[in-house]
C-alpha atoms as a PDB file:
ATOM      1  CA  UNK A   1     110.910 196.404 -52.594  1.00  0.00           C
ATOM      2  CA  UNK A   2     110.496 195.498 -55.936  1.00  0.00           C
ATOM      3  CA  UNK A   3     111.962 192.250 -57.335  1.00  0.00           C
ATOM      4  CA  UNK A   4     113.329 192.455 -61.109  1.00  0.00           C
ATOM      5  CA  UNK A   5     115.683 189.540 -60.772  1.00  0.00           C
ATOM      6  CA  UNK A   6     115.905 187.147 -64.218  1.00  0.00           C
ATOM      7  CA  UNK A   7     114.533 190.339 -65.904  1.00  0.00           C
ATOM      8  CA  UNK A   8     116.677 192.232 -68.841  1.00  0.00           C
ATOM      9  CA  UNK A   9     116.950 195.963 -69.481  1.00  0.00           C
ATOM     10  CA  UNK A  10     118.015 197.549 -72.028  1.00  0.00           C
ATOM     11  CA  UNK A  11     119.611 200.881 -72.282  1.00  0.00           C
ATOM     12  CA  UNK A  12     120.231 202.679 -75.575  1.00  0.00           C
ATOM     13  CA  UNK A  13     123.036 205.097 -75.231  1.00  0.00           C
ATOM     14  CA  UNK A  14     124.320 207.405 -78.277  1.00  0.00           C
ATOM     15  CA  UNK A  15     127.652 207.240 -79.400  1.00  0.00           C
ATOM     16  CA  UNK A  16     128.586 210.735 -78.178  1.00  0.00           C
ATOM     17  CA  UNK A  17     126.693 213.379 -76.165  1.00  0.00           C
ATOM     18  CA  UNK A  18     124.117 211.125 -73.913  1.00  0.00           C
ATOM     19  CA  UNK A  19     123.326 212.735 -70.076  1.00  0.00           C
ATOM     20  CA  UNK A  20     125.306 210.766 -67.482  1.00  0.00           C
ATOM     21  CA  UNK A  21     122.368 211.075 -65.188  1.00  0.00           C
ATOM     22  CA  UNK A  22     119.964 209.965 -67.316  1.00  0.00           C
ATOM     23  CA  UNK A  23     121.989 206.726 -67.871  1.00  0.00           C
ATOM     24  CA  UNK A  24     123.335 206.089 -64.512  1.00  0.00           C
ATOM     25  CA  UNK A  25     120.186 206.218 -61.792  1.00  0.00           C
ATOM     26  CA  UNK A  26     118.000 204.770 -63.920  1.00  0.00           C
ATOM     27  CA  UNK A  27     120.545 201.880 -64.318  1.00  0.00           C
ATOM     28  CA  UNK A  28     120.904 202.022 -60.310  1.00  0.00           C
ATOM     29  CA  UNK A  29     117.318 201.846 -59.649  1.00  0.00           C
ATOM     30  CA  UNK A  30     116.906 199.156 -62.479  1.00  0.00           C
ATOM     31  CA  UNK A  31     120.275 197.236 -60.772  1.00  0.00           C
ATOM     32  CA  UNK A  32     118.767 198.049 -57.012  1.00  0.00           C
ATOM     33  CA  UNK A  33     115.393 195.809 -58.327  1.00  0.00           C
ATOM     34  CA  UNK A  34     117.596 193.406 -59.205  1.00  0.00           C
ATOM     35  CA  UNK A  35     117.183 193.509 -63.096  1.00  0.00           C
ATOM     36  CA  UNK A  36     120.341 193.080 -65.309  1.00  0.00           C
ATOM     37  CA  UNK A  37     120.979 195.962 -67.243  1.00  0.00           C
ATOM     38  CA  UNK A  38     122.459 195.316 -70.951  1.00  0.00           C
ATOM     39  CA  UNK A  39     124.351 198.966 -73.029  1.00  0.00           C
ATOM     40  CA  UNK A  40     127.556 197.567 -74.586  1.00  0.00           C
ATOM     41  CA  UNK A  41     125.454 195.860 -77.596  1.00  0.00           C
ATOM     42  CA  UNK A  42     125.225 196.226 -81.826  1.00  0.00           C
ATOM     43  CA  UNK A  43     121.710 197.362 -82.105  1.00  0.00           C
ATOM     44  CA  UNK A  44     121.605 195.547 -85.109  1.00  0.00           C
ATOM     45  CA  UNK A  45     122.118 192.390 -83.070  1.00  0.00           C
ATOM     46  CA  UNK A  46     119.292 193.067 -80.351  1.00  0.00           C
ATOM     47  CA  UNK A  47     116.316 190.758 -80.032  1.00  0.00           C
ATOM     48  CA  UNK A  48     113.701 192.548 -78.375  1.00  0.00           C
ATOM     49  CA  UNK A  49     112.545 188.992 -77.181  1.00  0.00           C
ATOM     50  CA  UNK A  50     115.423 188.997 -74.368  1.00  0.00           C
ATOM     51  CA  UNK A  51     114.560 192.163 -72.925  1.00  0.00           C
ATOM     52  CA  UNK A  52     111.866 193.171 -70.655  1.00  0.00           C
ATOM     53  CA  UNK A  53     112.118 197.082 -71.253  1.00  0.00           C
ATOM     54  CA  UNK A  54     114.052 198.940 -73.692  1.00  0.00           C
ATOM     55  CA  UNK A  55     115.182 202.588 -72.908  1.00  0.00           C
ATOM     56  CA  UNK A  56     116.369 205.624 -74.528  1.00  0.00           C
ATOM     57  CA  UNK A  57     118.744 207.630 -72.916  1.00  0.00           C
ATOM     58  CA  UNK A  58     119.077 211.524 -73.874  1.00  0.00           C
ATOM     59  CA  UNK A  59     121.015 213.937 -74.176  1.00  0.00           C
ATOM     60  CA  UNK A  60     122.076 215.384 -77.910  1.00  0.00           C
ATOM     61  CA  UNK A  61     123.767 212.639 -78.921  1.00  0.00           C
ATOM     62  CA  UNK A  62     120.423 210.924 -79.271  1.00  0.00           C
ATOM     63  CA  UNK A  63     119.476 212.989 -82.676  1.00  0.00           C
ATOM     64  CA  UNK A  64     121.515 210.747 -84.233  1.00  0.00           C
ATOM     65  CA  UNK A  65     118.517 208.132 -83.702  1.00  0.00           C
ATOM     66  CA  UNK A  66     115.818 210.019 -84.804  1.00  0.00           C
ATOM     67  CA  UNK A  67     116.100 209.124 -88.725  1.00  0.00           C
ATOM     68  CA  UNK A  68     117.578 205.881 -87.963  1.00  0.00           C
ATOM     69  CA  UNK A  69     115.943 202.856 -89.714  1.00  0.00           C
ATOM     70  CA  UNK A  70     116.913 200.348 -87.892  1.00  0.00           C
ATOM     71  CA  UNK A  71     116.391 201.901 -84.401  1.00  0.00           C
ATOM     72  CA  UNK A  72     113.226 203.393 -85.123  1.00  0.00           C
ATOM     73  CA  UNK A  73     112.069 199.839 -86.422  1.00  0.00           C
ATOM     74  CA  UNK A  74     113.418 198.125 -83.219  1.00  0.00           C
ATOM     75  CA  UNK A  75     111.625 200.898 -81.037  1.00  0.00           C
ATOM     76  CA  UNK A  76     108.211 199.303 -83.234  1.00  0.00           C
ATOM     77  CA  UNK A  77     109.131 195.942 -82.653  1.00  0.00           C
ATOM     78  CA  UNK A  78     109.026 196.238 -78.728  1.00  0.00           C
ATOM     79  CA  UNK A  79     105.641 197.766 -79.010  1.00  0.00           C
ATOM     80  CA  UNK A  80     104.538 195.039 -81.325  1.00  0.00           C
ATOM     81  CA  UNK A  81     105.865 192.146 -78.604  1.00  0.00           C
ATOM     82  CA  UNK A  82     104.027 193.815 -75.336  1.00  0.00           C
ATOM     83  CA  UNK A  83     107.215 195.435 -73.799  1.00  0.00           C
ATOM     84  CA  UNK A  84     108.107 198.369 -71.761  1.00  0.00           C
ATOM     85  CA  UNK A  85     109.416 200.981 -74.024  1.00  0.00           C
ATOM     86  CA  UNK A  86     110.610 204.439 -72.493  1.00  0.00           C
ATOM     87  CA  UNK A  87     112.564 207.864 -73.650  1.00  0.00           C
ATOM     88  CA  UNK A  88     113.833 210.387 -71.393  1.00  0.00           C
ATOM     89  CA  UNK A  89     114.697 214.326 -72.599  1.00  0.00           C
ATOM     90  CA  UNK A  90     115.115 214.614 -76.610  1.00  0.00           C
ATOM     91  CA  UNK A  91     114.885 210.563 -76.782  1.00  0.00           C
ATOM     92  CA  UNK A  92     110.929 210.041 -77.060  1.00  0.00           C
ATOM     93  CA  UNK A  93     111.079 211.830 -80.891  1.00  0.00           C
ATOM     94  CA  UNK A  94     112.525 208.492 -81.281  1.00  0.00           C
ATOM     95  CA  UNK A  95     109.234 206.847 -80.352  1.00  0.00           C
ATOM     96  CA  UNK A  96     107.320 209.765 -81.861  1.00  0.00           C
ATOM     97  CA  UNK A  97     109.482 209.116 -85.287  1.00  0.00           C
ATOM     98  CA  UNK A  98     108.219 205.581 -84.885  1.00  0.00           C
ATOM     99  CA  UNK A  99     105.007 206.627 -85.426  1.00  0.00           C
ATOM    100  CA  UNK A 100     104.834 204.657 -81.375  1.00  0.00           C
ATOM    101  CA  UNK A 101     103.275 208.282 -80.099  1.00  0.00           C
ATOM    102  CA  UNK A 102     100.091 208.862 -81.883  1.00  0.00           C
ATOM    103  CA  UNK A 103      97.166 209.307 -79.478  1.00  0.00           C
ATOM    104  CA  UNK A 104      99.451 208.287 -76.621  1.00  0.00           C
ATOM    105  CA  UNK A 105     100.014 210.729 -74.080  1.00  0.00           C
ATOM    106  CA  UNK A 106     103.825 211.344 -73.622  1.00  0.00           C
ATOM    107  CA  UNK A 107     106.927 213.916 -72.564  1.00  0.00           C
ATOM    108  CA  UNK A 108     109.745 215.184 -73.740  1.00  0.00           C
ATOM    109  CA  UNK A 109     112.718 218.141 -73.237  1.00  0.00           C
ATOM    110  CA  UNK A 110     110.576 221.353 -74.289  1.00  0.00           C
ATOM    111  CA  UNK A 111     112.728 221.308 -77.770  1.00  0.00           C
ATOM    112  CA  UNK A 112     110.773 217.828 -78.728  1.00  0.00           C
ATOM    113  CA  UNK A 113     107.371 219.268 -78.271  1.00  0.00           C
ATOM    114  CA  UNK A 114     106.334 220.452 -81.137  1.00  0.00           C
ATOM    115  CA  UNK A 115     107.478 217.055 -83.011  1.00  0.00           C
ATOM    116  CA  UNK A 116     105.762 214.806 -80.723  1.00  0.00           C
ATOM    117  CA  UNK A 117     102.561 217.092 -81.376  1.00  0.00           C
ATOM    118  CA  UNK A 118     103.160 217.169 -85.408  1.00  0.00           C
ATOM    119  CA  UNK A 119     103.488 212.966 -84.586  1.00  0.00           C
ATOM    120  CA  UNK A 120      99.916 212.727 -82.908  1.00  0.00           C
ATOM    121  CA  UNK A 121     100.794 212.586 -79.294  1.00  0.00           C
ATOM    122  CA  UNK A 122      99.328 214.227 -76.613  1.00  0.00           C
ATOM    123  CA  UNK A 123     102.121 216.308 -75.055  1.00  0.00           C
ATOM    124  CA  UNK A 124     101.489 216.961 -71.057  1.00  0.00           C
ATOM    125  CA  UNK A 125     104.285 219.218 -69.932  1.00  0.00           C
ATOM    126  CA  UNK A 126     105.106 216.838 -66.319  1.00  0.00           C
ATOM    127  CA  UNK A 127     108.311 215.401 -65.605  1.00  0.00           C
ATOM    128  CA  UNK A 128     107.265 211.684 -66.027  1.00  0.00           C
ATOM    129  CA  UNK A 129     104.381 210.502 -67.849  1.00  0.00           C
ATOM    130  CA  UNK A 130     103.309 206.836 -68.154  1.00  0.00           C
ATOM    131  CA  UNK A 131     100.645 206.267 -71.062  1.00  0.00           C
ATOM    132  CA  UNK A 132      99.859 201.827 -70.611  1.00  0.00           C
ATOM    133  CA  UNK A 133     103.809 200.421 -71.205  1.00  0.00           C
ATOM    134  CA  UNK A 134     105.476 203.378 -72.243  1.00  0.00           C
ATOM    135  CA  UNK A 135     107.122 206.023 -70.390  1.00  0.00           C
ATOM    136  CA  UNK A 136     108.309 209.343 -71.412  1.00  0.00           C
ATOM    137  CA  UNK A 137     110.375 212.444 -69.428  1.00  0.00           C
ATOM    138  CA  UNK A 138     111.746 215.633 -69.174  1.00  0.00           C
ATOM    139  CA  UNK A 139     115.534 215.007 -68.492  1.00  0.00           C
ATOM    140  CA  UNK A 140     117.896 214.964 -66.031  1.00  0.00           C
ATOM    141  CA  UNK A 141     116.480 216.303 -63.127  1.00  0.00           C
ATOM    142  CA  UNK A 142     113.362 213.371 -63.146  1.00  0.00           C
ATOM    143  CA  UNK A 143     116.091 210.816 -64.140  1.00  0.00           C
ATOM    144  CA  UNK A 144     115.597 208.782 -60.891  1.00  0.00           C
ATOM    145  CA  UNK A 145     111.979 208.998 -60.828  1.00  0.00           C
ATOM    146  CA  UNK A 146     112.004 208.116 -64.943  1.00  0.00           C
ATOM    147  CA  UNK A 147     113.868 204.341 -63.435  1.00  0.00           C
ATOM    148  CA  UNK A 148     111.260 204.036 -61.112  1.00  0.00           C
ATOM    149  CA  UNK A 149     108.088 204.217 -62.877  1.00  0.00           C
ATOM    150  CA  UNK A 150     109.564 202.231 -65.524  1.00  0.00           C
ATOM    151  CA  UNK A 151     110.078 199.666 -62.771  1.00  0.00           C
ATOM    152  CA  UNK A 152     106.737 200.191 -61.602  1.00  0.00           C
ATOM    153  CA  UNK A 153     105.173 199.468 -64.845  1.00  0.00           C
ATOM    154  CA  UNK A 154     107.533 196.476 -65.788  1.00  0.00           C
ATOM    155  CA  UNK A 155     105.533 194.914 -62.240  1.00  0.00           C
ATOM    156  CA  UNK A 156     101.982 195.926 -63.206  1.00  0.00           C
END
């Protein structure tokens, strides 16, 4: 088993409307690794230093990210420092907003395809897809396997 302990996760949840599942098993295969697993925070407040991995969660609440300054700058800031960045269902236009997608090979809930295309990325239609440290899915249904790889990559 995989040990995560002293390592920080971070899970970006939208105020209204995010997928249960794609929240809570990640965050139990994270917590089962033994990382620590941060949501209640100000985004505004977040340094990407204290964090290992930063995550996206889904569901339509998540559009509210997608023009967001300050989001879509912190998504470029934990490319710029080396970390794991991933985005499950409609959350990786956040990463292809960011400009974080462009000849990187990446996922998303069929309504995001043709923006992460129109951004420069490679869409592959799996339900995970892991392009060097960041990871993309489908939704819901991959949710568990979306925690794992990220855990998997986090140890590479």
């Amino acid at each position: 088993m995989v040990d995560l302990t002293g390592k920080k996760i971070l899970m970006v949840l939208a105020p209204k409307d995010f997928r249960d599942e794609e929240f809570l098993k990640p965050k139990q295969v994270f917590e089962n690794s033994g990382a620590e697993v941060k949501v209640d925070l100000d985004l505004a407040e977040v340094k990407v230093e204290d964090y290992e991995a930063i995550v996206f969660v889904g569901g339509p609440g998540s559009s509210v990210y997608f023009y967001d300054q300050g989001v879509l700058n912190l998504a470029k800031e934990v490319v710029a420092q080396d970390k794991v960045i991933a985005a499950i269902c409609i959350a990786p236009s956040i990463l292809a907003d960011a400009g974080l997608l462009e000849d990187k090979k990446a996922t998303a809930f069929s309504s995001e395809e043709s923006n992460l295309k129109s951004k420069g990325a490679t869409y592959v239609n799996e339900g995970v897809v892991v392009d060097g440290k960041i990871v993309t899915a489908q939704g819901p249904q991959v949710a568990k396997e979306f925690g794992e790889k990220i855990v998997e990559v986090l140890t590479i």
